[in-house]
Protein backbone atom coordinates (compact mmCIF):
# COMPACT_ATOMS: atom_id res chain seq x y z
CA UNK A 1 94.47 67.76 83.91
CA UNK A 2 93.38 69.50 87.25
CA UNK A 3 90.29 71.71 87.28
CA UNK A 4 92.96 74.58 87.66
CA UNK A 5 94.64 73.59 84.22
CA UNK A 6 91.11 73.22 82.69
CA UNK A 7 90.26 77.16 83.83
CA UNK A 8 94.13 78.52 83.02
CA UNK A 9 96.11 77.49 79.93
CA UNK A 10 99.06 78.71 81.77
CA UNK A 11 99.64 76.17 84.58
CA UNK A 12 99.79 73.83 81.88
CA UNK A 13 103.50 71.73 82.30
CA UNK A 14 104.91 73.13 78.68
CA UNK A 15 103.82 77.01 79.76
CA UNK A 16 105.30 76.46 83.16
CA UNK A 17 108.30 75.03 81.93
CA UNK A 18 108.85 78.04 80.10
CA UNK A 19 107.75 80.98 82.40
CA UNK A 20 110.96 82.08 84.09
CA UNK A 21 108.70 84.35 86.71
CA UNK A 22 106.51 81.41 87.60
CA UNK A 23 110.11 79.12 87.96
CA UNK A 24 111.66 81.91 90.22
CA UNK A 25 108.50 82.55 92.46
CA UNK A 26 108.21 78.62 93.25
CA UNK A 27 111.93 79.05 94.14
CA UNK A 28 111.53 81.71 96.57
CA UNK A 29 108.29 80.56 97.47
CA UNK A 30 109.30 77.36 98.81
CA UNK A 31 111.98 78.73 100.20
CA UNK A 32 109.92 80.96 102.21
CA UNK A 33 107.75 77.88 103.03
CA UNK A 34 110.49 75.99 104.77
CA UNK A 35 110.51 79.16 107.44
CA UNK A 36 106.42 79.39 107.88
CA UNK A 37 104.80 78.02 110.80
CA UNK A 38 101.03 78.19 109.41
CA UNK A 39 99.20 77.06 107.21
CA UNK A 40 97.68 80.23 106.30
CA UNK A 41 101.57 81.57 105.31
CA UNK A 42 101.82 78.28 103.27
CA UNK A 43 98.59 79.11 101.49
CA UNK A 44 99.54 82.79 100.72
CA UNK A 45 102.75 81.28 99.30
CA UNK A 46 101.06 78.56 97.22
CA UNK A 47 98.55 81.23 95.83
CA UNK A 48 101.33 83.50 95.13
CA UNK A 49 103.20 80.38 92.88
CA UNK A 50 100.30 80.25 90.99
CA UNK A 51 99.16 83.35 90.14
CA UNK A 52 102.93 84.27 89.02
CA UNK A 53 102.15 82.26 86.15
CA UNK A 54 98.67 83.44 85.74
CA UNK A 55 98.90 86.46 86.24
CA UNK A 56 100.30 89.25 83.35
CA UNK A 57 102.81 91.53 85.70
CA UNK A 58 106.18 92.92 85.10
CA UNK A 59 109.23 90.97 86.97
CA UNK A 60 110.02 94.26 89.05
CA UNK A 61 106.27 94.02 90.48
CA UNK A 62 106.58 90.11 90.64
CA UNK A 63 109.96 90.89 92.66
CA UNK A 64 108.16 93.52 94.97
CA UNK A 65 104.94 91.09 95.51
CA UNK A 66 107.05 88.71 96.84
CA UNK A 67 109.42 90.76 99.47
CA UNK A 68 105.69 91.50 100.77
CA UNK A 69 104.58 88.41 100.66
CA UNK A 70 107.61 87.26 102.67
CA UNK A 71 106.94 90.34 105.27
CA UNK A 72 103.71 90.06 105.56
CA UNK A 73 101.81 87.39 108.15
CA UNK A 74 98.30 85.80 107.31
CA UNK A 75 97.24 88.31 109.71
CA UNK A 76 98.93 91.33 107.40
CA UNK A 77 96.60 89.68 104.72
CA UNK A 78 93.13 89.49 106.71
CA UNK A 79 93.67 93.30 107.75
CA UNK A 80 94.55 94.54 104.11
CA UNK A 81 91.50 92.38 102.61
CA UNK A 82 89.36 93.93 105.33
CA UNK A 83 90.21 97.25 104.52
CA UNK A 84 89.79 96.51 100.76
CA UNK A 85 86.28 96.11 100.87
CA UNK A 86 84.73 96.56 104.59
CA UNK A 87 81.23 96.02 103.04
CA UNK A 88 81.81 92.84 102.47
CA UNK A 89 81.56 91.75 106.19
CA UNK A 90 78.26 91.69 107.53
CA UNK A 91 79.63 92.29 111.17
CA UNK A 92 81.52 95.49 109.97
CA UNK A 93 78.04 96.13 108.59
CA UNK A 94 76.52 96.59 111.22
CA UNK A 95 79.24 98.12 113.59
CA UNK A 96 79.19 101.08 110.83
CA UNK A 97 75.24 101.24 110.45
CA UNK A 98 75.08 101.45 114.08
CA UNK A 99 77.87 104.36 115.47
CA UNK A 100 80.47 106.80 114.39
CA UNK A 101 84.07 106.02 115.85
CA UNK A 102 87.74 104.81 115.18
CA UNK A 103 88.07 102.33 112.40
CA UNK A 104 89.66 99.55 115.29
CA UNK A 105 85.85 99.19 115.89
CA UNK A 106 85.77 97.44 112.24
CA UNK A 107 88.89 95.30 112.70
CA UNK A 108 87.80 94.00 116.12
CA UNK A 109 84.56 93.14 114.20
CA UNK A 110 86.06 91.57 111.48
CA UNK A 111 89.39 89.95 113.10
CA UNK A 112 88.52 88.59 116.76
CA UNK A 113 92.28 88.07 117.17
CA UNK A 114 92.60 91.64 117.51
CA UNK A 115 89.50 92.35 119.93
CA UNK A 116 91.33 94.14 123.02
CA UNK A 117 95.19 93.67 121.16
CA UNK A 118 95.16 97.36 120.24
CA UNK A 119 99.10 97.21 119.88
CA UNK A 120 99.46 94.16 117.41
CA UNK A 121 96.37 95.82 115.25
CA UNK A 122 98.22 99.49 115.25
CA UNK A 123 101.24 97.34 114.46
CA UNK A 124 99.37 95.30 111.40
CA UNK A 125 98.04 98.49 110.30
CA UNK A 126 101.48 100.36 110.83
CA UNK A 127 103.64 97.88 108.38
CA UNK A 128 100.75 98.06 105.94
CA UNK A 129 100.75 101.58 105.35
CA UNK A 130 104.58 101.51 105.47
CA UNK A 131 104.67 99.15 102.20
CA UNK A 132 102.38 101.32 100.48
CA UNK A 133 99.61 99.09 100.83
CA UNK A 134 97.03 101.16 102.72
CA UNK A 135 96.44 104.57 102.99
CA UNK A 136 94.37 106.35 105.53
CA UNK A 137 93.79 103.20 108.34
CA UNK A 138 94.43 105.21 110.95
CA UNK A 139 92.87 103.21 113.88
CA UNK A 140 91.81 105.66 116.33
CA UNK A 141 90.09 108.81 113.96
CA UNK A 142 86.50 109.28 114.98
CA UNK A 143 84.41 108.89 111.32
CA UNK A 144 80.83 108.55 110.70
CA UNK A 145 79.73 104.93 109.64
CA UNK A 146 79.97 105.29 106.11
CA UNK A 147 83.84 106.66 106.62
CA UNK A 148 84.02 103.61 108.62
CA UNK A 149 83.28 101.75 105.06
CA UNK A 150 85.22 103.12 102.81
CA UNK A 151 88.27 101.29 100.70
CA UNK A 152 91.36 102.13 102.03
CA UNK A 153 93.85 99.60 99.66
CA UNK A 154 96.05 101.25 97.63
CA UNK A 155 96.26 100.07 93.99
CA UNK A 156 99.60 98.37 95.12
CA UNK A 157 97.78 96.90 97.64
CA UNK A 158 94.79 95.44 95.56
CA UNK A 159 97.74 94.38 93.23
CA UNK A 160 99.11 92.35 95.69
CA UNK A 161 95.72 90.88 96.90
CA UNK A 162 95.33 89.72 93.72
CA UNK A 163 98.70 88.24 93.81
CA UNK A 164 98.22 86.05 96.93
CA UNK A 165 94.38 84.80 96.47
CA UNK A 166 93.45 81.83 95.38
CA UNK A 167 92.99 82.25 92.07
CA UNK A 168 89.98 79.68 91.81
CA UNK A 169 87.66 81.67 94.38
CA UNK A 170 89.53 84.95 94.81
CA UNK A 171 89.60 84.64 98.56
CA UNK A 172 92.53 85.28 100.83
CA UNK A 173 93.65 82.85 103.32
């Protein structure tokens, strides 16, 4: 047995036979893995296999987890975990203990791909909010460094977090 079938009785091989959401994710999923370029999009999708069978969620959720995870980049995923929990970075930290301003100061701290791409980060930011996964991100508000901290996921959003992290650690790719 893998340590992952020691800490979940459901990947075992008789509960996975039997769990049509878990069959029907690894279908899309590798589906979906035959298009991805990364190996952070490969990740998301292996997570996402997994936790379908670990995770207790209806098949109309299961069905709307996975049109995001098939929209969303690794990118998508690093932006919505920031904005989950901003504390958790210590360089967001200190960018917020330090000035007031627009919460792009906290993504260029956090996400060095998007230091000086203002139009891909709007555009992250943009598609999240449009899936109902943020709320409030609005990149260029001027807010005082504890605004600067504050969760922003939407329960849909920390739903589908959930849904691609790795379900040993609970980190996102």
């Amino acid at each position: 047995m893998s340590p992952l079938e020691d800490q979940f009785a459901q990947l075992n091989k008789e509960s996975l036979r039997d769990n049509e959401q878990f069959q029907a994710t690894f279908i899309q999923a590798t589906r979906l893995s035959t298009q991805a370029a990364s190996e952070e999009k490969r990740k998301l999708l292996q997570n996402a296999i997994l936790n379908s069978a670990i995770l207790s969620i209806s098949e109309n959720h299961r069905q709307i987890l996975m049109q995001f995870v098939e929209r969303v980049t690794p990118l998508h995923a690093a932006v919505l975990n920031l904005f989950d929990n901003p504390q958790a970075n210590e360089g967001v930290r200190k960018v917020a203990s330090t000035s007031m301003g627009g919460l792009s100061l906290i993504v260029e701290a956090a996400i060095p791909e998007l230091k000086g791409n203002p139009a891909i980060a709007d555009r992250v930011v943009t598609d999240l909010e449009a899936m109902g996964l943020l709320s409030g991100a609005s990149l260029h508000v001027t807010m005082s460094g504890s605004g600067l901290l504050t969760q922003r996921s939407t329960p849909l959003g920390r739903s589908f977090l959930q849904f691609i992290a790795d379900p040993e650690t609970g980190s996102i790719p």
